[in-house]
Protein backbone atom coordinates (compact mmCIF):
# COMPACT_ATOMS: atom_id res chain seq x y z
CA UNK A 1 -102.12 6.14 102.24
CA UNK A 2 -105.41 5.50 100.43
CA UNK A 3 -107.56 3.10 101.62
CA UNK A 4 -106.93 -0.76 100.01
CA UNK A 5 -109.13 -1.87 98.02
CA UNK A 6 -109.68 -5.95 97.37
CA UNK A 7 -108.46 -7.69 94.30
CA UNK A 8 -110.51 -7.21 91.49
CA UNK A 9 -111.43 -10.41 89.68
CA UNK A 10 -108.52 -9.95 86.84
CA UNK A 11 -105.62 -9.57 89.21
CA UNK A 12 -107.56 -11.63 92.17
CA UNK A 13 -104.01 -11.81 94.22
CA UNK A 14 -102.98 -8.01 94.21
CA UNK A 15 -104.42 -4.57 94.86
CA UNK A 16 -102.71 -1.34 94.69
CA UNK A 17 -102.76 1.83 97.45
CA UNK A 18 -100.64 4.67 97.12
CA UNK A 19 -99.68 7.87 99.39
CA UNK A 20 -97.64 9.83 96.49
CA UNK A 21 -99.45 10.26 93.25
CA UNK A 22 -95.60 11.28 92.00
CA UNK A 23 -94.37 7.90 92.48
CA UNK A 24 -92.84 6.28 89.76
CA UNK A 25 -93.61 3.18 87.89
CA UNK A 26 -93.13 0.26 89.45
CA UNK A 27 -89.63 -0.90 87.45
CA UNK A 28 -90.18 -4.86 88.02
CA UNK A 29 -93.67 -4.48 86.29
CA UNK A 30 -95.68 -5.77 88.66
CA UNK A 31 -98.70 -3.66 89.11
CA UNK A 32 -99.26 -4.04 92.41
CA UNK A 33 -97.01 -1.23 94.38
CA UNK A 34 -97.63 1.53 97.10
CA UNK A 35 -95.76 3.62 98.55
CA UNK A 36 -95.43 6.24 100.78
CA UNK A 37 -92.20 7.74 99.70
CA UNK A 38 -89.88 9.17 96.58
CA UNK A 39 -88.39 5.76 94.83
CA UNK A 40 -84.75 5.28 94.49
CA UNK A 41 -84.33 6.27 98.25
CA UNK A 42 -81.62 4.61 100.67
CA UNK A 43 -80.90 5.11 103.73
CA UNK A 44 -82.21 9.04 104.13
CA UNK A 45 -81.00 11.05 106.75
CA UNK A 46 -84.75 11.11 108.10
CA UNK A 47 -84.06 7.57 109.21
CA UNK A 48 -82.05 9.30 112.30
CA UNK A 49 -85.16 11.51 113.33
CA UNK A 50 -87.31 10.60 116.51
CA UNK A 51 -90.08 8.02 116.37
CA UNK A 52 -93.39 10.02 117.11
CA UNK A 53 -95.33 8.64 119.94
CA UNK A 54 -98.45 8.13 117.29
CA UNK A 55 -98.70 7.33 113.81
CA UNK A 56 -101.17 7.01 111.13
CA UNK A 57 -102.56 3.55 110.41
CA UNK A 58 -105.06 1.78 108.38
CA UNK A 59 -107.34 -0.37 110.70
CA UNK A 60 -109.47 -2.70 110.97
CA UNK A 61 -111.65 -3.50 114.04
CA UNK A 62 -113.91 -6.09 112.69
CA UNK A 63 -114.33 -8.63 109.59
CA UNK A 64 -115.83 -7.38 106.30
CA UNK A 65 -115.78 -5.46 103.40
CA UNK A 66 -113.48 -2.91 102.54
CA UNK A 67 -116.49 -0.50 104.76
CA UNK A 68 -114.92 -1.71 107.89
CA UNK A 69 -111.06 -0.11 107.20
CA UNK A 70 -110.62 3.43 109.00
CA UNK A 71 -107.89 5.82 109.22
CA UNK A 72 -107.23 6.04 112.47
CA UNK A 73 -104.36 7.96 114.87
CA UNK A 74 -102.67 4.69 116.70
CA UNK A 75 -99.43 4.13 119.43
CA UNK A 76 -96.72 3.54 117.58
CA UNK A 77 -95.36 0.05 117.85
CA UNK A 78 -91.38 -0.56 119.74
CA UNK A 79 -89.32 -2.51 118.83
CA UNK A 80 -89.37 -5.15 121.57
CA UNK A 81 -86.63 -7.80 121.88
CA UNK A 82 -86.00 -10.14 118.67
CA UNK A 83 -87.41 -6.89 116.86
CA UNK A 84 -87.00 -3.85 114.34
CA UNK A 85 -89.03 -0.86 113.93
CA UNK A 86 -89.13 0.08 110.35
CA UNK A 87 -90.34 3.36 108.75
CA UNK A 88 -92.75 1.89 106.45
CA UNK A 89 -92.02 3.57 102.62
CA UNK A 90 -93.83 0.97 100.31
CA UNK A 91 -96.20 -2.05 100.42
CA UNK A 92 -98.97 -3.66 98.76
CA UNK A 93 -101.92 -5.54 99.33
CA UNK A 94 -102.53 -9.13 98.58
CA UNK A 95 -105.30 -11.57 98.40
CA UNK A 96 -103.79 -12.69 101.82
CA UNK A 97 -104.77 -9.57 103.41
CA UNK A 98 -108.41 -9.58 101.49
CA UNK A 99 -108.68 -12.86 103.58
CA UNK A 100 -107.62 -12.18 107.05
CA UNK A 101 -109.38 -8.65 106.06
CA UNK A 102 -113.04 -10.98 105.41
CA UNK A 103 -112.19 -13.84 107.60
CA UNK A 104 -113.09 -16.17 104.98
CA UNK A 105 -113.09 -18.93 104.94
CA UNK A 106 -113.55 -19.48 108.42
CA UNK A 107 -111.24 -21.54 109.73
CA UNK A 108 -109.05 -18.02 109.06
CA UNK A 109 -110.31 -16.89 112.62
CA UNK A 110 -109.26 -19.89 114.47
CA UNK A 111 -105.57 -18.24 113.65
CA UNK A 112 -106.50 -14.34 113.15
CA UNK A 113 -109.50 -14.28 115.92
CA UNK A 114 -112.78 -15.17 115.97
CA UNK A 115 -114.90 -12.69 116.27
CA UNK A 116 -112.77 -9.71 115.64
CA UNK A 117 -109.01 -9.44 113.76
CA UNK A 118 -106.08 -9.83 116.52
CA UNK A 119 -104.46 -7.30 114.36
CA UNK A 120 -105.65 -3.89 114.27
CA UNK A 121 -103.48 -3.19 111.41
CA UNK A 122 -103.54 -5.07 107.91
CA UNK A 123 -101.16 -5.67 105.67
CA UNK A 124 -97.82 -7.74 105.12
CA UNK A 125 -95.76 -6.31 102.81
CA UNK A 126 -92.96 -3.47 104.06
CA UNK A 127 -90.19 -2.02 102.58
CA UNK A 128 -88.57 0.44 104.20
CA UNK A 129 -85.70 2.10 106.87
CA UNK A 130 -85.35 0.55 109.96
CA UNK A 131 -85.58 3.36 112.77
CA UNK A 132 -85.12 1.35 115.97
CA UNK A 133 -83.43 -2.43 117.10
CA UNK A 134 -84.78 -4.66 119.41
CA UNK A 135 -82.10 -6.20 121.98
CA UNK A 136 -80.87 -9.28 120.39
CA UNK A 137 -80.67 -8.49 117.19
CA UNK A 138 -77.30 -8.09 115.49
CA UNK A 139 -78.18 -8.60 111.63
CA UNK A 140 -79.73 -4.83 111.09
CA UNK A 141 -78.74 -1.26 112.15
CA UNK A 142 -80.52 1.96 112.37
CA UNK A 143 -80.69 3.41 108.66
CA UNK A 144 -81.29 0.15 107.42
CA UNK A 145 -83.04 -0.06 103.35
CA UNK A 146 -84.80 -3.13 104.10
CA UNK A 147 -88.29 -5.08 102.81
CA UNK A 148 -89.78 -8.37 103.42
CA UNK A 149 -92.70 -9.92 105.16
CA UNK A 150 -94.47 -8.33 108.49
CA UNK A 151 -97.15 -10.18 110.45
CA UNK A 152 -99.92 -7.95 110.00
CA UNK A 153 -98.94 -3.84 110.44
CA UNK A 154 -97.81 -2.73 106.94
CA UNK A 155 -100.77 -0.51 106.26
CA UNK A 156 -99.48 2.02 108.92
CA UNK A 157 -96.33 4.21 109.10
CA UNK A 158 -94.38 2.03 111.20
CA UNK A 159 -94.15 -0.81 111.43
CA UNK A 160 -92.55 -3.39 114.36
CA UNK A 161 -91.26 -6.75 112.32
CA UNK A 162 -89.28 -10.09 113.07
CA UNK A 163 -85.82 -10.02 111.10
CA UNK A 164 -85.75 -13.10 110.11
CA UNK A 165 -88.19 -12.10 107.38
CA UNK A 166 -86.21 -9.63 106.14
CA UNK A 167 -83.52 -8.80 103.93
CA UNK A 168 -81.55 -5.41 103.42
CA UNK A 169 -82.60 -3.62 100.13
CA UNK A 170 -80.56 -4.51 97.47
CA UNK A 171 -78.78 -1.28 95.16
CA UNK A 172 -80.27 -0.30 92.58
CA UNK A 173 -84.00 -1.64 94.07
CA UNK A 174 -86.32 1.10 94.75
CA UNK A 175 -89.05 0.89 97.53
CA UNK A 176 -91.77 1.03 95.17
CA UNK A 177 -90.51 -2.40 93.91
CA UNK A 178 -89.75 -3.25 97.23
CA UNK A 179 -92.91 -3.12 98.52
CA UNK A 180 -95.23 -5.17 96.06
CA UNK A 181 -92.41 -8.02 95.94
CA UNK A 182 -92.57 -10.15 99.35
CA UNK A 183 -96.04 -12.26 99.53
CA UNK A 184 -96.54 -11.91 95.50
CA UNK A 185 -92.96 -12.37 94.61
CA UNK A 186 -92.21 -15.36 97.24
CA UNK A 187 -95.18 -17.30 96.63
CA UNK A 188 -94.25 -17.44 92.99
CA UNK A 189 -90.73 -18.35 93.68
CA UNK A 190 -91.11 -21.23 95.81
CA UNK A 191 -93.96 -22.48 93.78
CA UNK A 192 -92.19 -22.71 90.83
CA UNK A 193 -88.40 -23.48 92.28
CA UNK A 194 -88.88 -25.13 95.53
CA UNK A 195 -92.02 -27.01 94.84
CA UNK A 196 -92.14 -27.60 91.21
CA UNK A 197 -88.41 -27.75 90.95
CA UNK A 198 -89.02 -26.15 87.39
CA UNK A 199 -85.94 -26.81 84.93
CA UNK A 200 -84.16 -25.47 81.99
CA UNK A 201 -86.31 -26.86 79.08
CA UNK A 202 -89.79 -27.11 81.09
CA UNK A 203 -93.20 -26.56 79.62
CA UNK A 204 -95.17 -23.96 81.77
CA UNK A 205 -98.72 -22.96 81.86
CA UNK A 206 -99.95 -20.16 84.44
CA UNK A 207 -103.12 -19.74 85.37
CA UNK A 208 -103.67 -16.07 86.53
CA UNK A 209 -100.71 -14.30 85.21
CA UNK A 210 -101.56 -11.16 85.26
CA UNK A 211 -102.01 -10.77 89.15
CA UNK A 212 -99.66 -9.82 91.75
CA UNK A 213 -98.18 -13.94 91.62
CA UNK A 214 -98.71 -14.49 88.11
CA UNK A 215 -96.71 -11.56 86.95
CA UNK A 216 -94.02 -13.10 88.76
CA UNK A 217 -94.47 -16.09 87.82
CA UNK A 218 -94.32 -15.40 84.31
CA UNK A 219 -90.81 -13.65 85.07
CA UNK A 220 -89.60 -16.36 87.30
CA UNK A 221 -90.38 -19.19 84.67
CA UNK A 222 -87.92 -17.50 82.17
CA UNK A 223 -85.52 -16.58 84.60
CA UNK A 224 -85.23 -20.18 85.38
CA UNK A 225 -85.10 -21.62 81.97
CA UNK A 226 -89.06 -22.70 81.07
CA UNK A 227 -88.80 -22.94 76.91
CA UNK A 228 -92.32 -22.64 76.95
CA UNK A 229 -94.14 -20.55 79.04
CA UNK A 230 -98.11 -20.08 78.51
CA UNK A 231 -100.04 -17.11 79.96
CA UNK A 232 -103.20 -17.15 80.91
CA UNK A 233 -105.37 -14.06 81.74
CA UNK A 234 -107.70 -11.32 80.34
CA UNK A 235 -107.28 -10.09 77.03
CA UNK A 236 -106.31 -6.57 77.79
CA UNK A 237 -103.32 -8.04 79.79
CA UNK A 238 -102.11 -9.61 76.89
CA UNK A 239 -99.03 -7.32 75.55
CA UNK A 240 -98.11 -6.65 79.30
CA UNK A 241 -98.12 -11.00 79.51
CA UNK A 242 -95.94 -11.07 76.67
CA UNK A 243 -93.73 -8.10 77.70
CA UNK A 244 -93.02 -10.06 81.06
CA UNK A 245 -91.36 -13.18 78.86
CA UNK A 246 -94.69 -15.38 77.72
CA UNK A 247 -94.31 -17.34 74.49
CA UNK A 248 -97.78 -18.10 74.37
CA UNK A 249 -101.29 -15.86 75.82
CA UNK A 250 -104.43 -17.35 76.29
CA UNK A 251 -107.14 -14.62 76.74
CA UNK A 252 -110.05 -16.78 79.00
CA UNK A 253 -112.54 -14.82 77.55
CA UNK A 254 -112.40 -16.10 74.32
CA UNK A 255 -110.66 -19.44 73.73
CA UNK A 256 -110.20 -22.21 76.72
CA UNK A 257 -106.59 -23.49 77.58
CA UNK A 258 -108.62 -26.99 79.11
CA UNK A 259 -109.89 -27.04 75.72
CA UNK A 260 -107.24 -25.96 73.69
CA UNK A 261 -104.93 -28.49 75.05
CA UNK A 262 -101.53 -29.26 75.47
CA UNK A 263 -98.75 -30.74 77.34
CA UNK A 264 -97.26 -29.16 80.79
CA UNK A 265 -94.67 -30.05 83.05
CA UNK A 266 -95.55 -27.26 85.50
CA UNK A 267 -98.68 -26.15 85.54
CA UNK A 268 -99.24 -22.67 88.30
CA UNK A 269 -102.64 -22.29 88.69
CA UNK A 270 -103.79 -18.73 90.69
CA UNK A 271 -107.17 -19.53 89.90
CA UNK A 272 -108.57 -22.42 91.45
CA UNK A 273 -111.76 -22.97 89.03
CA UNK A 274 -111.10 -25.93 86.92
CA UNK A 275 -111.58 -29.95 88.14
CA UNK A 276 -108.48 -32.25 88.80
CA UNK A 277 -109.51 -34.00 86.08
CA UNK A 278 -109.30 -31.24 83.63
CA UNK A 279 -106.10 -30.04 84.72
CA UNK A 280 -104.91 -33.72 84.40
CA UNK A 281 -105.32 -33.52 80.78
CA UNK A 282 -103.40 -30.94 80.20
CA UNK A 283 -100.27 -32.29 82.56
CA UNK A 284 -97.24 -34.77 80.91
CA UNK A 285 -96.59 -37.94 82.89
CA UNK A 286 -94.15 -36.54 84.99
CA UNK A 287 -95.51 -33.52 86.05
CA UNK A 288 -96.46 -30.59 89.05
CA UNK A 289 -99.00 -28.92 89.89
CA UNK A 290 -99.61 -26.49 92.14
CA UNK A 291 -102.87 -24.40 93.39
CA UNK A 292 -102.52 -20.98 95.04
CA UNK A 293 -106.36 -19.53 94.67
CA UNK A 294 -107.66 -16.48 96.18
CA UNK A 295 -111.04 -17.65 95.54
């Protein structure tokens, strides 16, 4: 597993790292996968091999840059009670783990530590094959396909997780696709459904669209019945905005969607770099908005 790297401005919520150059393309089309294993797997027979005593992991012993992240040999984590040990075969890095990564801003340490990371490990996204169960847990077995949300650990080869955030693999779901879905994916789902309670026939602009949450976003917005759905992003992510289900793409480098105008009932904004009162202008009386920066 490469080292992650942060989110470059155009994404800004979703950087890629990758152990197998031979992976496939991520099928979902979000750009954001890693993975440490052959797609298309499920349930290998390597799931029933030993757990090493030691693993490789990517660490990090103090905030910063990307300089501070080693490769290091590390215990491998049990799986206490309440918990599975998963073999991790995909994840992804997020502008969540660029924060807790720079402990900025700082009121991230009063939860993650303040002077050093309580995790030696980044990284919250894992798909993968659970290897060991914790006593008291009756929803997972050993050989397990599953993916979903870790607390920090992801960026290592196992990885010890609560079940409750996680789901069994769906067929037909590779781990590639797995792995780049749960902080990106989620955060775009209950934006949009469980905060915006978007609706069939709803007017969409997203700010951001071609990151990690955006590219969801755009996705989710036609899944759930948006007529119009505006992209906004960088003009070589254009065709891939459009291929994801935009009507309309507004490349920021050249025109202004404050300035351009128009009417929203949902407005997603990734961004975080425009006033209340601009977004205001471009919102219809009953209206949502919602904010998830990385800045």
């Amino acid at each position: 597993m490469s080292i992650p790297q942060p989110a470059s401005p155009d994404s800004k919520d979703s950087a890629s790292a990758s152990n197998d150059a031979s992976n496939p393309a991520n099928p979902t089309n979000n750009p954001s996968s890693a993975s440490n294993a052959p797609s298309n797997q499920s349930n290998p027979s390597s799931s029933a091999q030993p757990v090493p005593p030691t693993m490789t992991a990517v660490t990090a012993r103090r905030y910063g840059d990307t300089d501070v992240l080693a490769i290091e040999t590390i215990p491998t984590p049990t799986a206490t009670p309440g918990k599975i040990l998963v073999r991790v075969l995909g994840s992804s890095a997020n502008a969540l783990d660029w924060r807790i990564l720079s402990g900025t801003p700082l009121f991230v340490r009063l939860v993650m530590g303040l002077r050093t990371p309580k995790r030696l490990s980044p990284g919250a996204d894992v798909a993968g094959i659970v290897v060991a169960v914790g006593d008291g847990v009756s929803d997972f077995e050993l050989g397990d396909a599953v993916f979903g949300e870790a607390a920090g650990g992801a960026f290592a080869e196992y990885a010890a997780v609560t079940p409750k955030n996680f789901v069994k693999l769906p067929a037909g779901v590779d781990f590639v696709a797995a792995g780049a879905t749960p902080v990106a994916g989620l955060t775009a789902l209950q934006g949009l459904r469980s905060k915006a309670a978007l609706k069939p026939g709803d007017r969409v602009l997203i700010n951001g669209a071609a990151g990690g949450v955006g590219t969801f976003a755009v996705q989710i917005a036609r899944a759930l019945g948006a007529t119009e759905i505006t992209a906004v992003c960088s003009g070589h992510n254009v065709d891939q905005a459009r291929a994801l289900g935009a009507s309309r793409v507004i490349g920021y480098e050249t025109d202004d969607y404050i300035t351009i105008g128009g009417q929203y009932d949902v407005v997603l904004d990734m961004m975080g770099n425009r006033t209340a009162a601009e977004m205001r202008s471009i919102l219809a009386p009953v209206l949502a908005l919602l904010v998830s920066a990385a800045r």
